[in-house]
N, C-alpha and C. Protein backbone atom coordinates (compact mmCIF):
# COMPACT_ATOMS: atom_id res chain seq x y z
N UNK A 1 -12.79 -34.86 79.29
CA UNK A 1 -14.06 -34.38 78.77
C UNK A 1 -13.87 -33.93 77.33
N UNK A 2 -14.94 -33.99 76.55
CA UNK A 2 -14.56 -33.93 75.46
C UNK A 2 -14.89 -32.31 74.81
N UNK A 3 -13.92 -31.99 74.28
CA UNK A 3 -13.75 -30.52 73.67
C UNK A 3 -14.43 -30.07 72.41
N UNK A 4 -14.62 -28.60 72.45
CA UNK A 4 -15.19 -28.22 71.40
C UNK A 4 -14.62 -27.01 70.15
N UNK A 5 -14.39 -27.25 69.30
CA UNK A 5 -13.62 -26.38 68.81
C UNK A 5 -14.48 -25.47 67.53
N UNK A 6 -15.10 -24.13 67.14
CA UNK A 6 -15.50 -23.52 66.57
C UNK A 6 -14.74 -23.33 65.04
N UNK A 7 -14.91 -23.54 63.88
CA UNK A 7 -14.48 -22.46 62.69
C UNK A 7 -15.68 -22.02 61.89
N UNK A 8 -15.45 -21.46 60.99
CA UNK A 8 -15.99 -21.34 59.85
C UNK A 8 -16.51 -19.67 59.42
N UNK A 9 -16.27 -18.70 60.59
CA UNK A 9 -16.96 -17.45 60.50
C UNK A 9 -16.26 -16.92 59.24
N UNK A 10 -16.73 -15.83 58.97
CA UNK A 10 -16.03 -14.90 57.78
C UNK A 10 -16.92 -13.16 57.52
N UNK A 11 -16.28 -12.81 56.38
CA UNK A 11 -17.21 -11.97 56.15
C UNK A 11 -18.50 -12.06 55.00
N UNK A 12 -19.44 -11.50 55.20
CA UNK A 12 -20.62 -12.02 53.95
C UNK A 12 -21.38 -10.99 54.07
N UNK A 13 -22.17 -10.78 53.02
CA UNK A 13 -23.15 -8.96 52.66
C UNK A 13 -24.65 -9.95 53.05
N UNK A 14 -25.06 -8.69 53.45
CA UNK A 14 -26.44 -9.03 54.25
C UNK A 14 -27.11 -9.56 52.60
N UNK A 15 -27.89 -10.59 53.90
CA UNK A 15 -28.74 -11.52 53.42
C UNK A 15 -28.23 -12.80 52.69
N UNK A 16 -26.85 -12.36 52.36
CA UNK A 16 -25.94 -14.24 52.35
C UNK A 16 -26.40 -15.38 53.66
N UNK A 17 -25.52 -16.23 53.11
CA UNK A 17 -25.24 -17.72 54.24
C UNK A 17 -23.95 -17.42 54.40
N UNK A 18 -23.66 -18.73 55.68
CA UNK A 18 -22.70 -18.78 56.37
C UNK A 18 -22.82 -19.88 57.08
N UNK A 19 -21.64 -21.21 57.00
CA UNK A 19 -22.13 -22.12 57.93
C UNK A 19 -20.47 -22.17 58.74
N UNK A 20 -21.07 -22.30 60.04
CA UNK A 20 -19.93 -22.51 61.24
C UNK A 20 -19.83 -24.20 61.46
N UNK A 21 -18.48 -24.79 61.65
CA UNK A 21 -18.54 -25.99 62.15
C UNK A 21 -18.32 -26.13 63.48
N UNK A 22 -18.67 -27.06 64.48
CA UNK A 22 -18.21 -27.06 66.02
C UNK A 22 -17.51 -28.85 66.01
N UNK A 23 -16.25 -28.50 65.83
CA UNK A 23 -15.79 -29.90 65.83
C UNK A 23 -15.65 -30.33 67.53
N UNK A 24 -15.90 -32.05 67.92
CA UNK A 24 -16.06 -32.09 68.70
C UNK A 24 -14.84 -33.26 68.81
N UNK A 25 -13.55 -33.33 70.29
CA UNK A 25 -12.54 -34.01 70.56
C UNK A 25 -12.82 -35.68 70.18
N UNK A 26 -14.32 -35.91 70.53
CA UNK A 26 -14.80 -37.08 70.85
C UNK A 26 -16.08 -37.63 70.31
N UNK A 27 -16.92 -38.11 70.78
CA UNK A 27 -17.91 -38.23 70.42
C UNK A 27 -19.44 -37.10 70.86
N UNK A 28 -20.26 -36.71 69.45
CA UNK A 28 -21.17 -35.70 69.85
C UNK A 28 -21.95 -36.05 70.77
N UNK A 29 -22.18 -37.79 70.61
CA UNK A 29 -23.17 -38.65 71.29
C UNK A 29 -22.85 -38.82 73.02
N UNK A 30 -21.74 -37.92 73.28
CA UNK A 30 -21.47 -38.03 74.80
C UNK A 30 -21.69 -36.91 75.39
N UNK A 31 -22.17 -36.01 74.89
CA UNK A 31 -22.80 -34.85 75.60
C UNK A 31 -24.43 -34.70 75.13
N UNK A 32 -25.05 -34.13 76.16
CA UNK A 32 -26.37 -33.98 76.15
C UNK A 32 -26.97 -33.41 75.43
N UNK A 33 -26.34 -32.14 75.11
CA UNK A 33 -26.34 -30.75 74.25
C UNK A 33 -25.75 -30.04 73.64
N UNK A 34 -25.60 -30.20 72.66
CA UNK A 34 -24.03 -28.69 72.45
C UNK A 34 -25.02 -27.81 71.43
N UNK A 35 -24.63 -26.30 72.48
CA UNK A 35 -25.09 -25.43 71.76
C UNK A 35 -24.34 -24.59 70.74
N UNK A 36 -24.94 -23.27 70.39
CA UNK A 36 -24.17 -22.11 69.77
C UNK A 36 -24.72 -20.76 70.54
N UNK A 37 -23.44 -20.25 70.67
CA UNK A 37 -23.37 -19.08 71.64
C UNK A 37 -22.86 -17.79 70.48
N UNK A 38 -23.22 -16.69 71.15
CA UNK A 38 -22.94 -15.24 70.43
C UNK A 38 -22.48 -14.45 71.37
N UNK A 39 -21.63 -13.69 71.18
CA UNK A 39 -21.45 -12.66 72.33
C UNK A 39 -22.26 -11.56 71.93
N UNK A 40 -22.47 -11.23 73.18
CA UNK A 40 -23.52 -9.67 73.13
C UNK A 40 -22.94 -8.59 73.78
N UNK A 41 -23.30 -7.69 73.73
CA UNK A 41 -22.60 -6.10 74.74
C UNK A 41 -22.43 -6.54 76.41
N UNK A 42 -21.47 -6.06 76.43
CA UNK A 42 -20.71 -6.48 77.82
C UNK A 42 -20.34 -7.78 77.98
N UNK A 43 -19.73 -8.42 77.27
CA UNK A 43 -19.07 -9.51 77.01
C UNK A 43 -19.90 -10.80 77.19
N UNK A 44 -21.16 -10.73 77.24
CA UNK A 44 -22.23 -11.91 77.13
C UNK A 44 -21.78 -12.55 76.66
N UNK A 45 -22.59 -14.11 76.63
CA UNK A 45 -22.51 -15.01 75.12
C UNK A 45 -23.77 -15.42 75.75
N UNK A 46 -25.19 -15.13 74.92
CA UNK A 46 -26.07 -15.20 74.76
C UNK A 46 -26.86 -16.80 74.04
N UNK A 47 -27.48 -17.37 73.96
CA UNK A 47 -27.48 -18.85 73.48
C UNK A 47 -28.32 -18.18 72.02
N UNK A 48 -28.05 -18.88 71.22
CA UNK A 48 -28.47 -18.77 69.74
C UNK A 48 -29.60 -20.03 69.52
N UNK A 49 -29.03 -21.14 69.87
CA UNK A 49 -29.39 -22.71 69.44
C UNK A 49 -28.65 -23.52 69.71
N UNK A 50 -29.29 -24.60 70.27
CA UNK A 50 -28.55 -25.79 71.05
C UNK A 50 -29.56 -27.32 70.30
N UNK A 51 -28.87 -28.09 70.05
CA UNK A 51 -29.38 -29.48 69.36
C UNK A 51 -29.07 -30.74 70.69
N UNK A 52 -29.60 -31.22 70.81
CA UNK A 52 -29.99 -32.33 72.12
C UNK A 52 -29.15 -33.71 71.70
N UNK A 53 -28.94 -34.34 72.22
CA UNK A 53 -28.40 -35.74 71.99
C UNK A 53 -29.10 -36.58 71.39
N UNK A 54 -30.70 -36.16 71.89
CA UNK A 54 -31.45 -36.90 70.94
C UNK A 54 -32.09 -36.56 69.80
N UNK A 55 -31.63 -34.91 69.43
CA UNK A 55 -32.11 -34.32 68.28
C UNK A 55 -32.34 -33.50 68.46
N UNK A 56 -33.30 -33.00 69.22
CA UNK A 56 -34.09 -32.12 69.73
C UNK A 56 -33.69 -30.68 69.44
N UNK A 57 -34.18 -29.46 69.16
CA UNK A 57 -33.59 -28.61 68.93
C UNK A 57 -34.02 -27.08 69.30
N UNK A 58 -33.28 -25.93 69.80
CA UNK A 58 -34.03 -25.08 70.17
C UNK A 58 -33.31 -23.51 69.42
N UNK A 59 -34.16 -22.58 69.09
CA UNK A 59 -34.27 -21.34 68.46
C UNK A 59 -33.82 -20.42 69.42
N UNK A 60 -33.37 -19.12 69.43
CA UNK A 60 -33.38 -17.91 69.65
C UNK A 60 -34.26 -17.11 68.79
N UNK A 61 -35.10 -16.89 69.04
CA UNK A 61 -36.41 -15.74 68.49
C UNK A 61 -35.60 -15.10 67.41
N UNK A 62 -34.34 -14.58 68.08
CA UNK A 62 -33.71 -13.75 67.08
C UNK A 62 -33.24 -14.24 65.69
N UNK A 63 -33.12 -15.28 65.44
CA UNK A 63 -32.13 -16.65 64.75
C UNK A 63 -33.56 -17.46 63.78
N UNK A 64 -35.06 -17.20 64.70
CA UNK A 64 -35.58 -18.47 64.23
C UNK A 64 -36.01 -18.30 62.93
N UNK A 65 -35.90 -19.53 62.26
CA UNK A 65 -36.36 -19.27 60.61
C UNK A 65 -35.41 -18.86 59.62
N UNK A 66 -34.07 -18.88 60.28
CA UNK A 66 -32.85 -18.28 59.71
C UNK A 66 -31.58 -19.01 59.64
N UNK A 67 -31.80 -19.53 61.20
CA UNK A 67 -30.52 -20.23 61.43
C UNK A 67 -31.29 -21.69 61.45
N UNK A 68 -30.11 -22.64 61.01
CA UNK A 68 -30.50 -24.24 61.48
C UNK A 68 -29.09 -24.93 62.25
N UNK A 69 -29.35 -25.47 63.06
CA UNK A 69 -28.29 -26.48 63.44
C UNK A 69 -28.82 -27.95 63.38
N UNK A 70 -27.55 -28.27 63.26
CA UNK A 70 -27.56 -30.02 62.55
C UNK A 70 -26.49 -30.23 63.00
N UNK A 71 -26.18 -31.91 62.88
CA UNK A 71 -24.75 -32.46 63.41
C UNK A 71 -24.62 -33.98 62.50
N UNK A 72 -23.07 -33.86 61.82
CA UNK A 72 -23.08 -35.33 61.39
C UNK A 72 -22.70 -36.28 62.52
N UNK A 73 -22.85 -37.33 63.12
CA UNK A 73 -22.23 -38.28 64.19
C UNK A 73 -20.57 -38.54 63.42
N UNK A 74 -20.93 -39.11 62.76
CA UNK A 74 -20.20 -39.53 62.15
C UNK A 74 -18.47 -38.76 62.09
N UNK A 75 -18.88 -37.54 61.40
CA UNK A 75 -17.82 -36.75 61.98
C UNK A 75 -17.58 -35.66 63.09
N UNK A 76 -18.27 -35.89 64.00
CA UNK A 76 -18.27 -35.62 65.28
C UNK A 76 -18.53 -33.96 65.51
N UNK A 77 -19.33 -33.59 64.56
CA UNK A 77 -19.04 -32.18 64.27
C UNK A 77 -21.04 -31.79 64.52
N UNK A 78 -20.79 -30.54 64.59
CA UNK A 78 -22.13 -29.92 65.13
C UNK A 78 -22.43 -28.54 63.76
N UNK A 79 -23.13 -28.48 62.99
CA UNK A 79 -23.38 -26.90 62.12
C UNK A 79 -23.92 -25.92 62.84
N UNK A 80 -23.97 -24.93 61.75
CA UNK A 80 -24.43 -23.94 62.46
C UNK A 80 -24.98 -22.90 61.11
N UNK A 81 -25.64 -23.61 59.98
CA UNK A 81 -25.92 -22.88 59.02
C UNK A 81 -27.06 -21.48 58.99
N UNK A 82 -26.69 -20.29 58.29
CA UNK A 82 -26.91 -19.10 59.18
C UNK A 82 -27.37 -18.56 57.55
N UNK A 83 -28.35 -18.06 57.62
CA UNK A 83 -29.17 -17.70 55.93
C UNK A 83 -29.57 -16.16 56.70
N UNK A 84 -29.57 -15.84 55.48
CA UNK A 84 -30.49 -14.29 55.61
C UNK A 84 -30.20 -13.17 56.73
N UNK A 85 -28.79 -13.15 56.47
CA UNK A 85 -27.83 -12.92 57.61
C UNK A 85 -28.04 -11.23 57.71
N UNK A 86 -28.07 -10.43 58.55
CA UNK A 86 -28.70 -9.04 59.02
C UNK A 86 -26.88 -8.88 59.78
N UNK A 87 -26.97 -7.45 59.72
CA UNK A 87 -25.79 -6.78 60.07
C UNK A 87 -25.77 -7.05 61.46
N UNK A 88 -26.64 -6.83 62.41
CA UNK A 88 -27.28 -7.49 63.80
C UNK A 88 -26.59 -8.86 63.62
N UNK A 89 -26.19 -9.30 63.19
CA UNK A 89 -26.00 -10.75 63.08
C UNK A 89 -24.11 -10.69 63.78
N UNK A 90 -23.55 -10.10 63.42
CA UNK A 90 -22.13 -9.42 63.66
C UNK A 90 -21.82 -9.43 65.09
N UNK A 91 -20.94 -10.57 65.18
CA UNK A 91 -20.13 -10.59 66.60
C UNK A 91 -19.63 -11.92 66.30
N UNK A 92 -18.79 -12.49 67.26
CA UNK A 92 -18.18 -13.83 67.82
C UNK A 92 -19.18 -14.68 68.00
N UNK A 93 -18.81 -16.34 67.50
CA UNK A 93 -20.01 -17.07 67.47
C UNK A 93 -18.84 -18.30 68.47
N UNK A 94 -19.71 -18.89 69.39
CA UNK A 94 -19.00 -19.49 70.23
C UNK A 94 -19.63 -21.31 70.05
N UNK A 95 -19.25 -22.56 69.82
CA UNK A 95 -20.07 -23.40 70.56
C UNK A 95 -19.79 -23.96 71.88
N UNK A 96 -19.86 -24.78 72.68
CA UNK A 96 -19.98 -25.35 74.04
C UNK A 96 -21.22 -25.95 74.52
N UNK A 97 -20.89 -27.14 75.25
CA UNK A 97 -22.23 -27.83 75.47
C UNK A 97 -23.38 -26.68 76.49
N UNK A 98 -24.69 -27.21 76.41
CA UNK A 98 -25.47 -26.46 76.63
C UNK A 98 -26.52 -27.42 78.03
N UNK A 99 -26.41 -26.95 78.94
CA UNK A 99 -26.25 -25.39 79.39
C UNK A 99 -24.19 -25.16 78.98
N UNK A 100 -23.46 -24.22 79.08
CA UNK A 100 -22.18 -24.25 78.81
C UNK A 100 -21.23 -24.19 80.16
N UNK A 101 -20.19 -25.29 79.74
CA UNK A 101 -19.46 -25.42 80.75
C UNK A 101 -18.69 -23.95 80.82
N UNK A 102 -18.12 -23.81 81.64
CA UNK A 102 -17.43 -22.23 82.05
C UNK A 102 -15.81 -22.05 81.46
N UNK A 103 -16.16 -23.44 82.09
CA UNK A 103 -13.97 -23.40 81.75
C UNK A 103 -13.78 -23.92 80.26
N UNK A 104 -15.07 -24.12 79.71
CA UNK A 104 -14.41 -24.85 77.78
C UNK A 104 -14.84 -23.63 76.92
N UNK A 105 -15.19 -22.37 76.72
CA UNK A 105 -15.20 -21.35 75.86
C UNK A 105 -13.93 -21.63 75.13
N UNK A 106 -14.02 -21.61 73.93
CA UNK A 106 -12.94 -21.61 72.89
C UNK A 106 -12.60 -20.30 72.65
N UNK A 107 -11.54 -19.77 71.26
CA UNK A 107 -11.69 -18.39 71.14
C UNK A 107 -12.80 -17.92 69.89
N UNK A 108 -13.60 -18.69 69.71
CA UNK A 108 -14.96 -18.36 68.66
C UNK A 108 -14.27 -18.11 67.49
N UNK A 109 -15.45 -17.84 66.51
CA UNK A 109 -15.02 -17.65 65.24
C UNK A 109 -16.12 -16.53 64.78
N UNK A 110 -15.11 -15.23 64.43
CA UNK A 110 -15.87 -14.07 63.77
C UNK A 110 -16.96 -14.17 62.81
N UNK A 111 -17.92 -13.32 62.85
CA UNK A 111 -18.98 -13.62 61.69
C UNK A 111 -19.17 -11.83 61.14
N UNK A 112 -19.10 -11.41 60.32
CA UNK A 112 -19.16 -9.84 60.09
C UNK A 112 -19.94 -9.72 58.80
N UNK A 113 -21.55 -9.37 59.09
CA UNK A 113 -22.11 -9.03 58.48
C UNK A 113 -21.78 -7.75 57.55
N UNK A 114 -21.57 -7.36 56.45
CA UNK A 114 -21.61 -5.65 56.26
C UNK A 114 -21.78 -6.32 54.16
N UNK A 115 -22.05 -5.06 53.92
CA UNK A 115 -21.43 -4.74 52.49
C UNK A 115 -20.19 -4.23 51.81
C-alpha cells in the first residue's frame, strides 16, 4: 500500500504562510483521498482537508479561506498551503488517506505559530 510521508512544518509569526508537503510512496492517483490531519487536545487528529482522486475538495470551518490543498500527479506529492496563520493554528500536522488508515500515521511535521 502506498505510504505517506509529511514535511515542511516550521516556525512562522501570525498571519505568515506555510506550505506542508505529503509525499506519496506511489502513485496519488491510487488512493481515493488523502487528507490533512491536526492533532487536537487529547491526542486527536482532527481532519483539516482532504482532496479526492478526482479533485474534489473539502474545508474544516476552521481552515476555510485560509488553507488550500492541491497535489502535483506528477510528483506524487499532496500540499498543504496554510496563509493567515493564527496561533490556534499550532500543533502537529499529519497527512494519511482519508477517511485515515490507522496503522499509516507518520510522525507529522510541527507547525508553531507565535512571534
Amino acid at each position: 500500500q502506498v505510504q505517506l510521508v509529511e514535511s515542511g512544518g516550521g516556525l512562522v509569526q501570525p498571519g505568515g504562510s506555510l506550505r506542508l508537503s505529503c509525499e506519496a510512496s506511489g502513485s496519488i492517483l491510487s488512493i481515493n483521498a488523502v487528507g490533512w490531519y491536526r492533532q487536537a487536545p487529547g491526542n486527536l487528529r482532527g481532519l483539516v482537508t482532504f482532496i479526492s482522486r478526482g479533485g474534489s475538495t473539502y474545508y474544516a470551518d476552521s481552515v476555510k479561506g485560509r488553507f488550500t490543498i492541491s497535489r502535483d500527479v506528477a510528483k506524487n506529492t499532496v500540499y498543504l498551503q496554510m496563509s493567515s496563520l493564527k496561533p490556534e493554528d499550532t500543533t502537529i500536522y499529519y497527512c494519511n488517506t482519508f477517511p485515515a488508515r490507522e496503522n499509516s500515521w507518520g510522525q507529522g511535521t510541527q507547525v508553531t505559530v507565535s512571534s
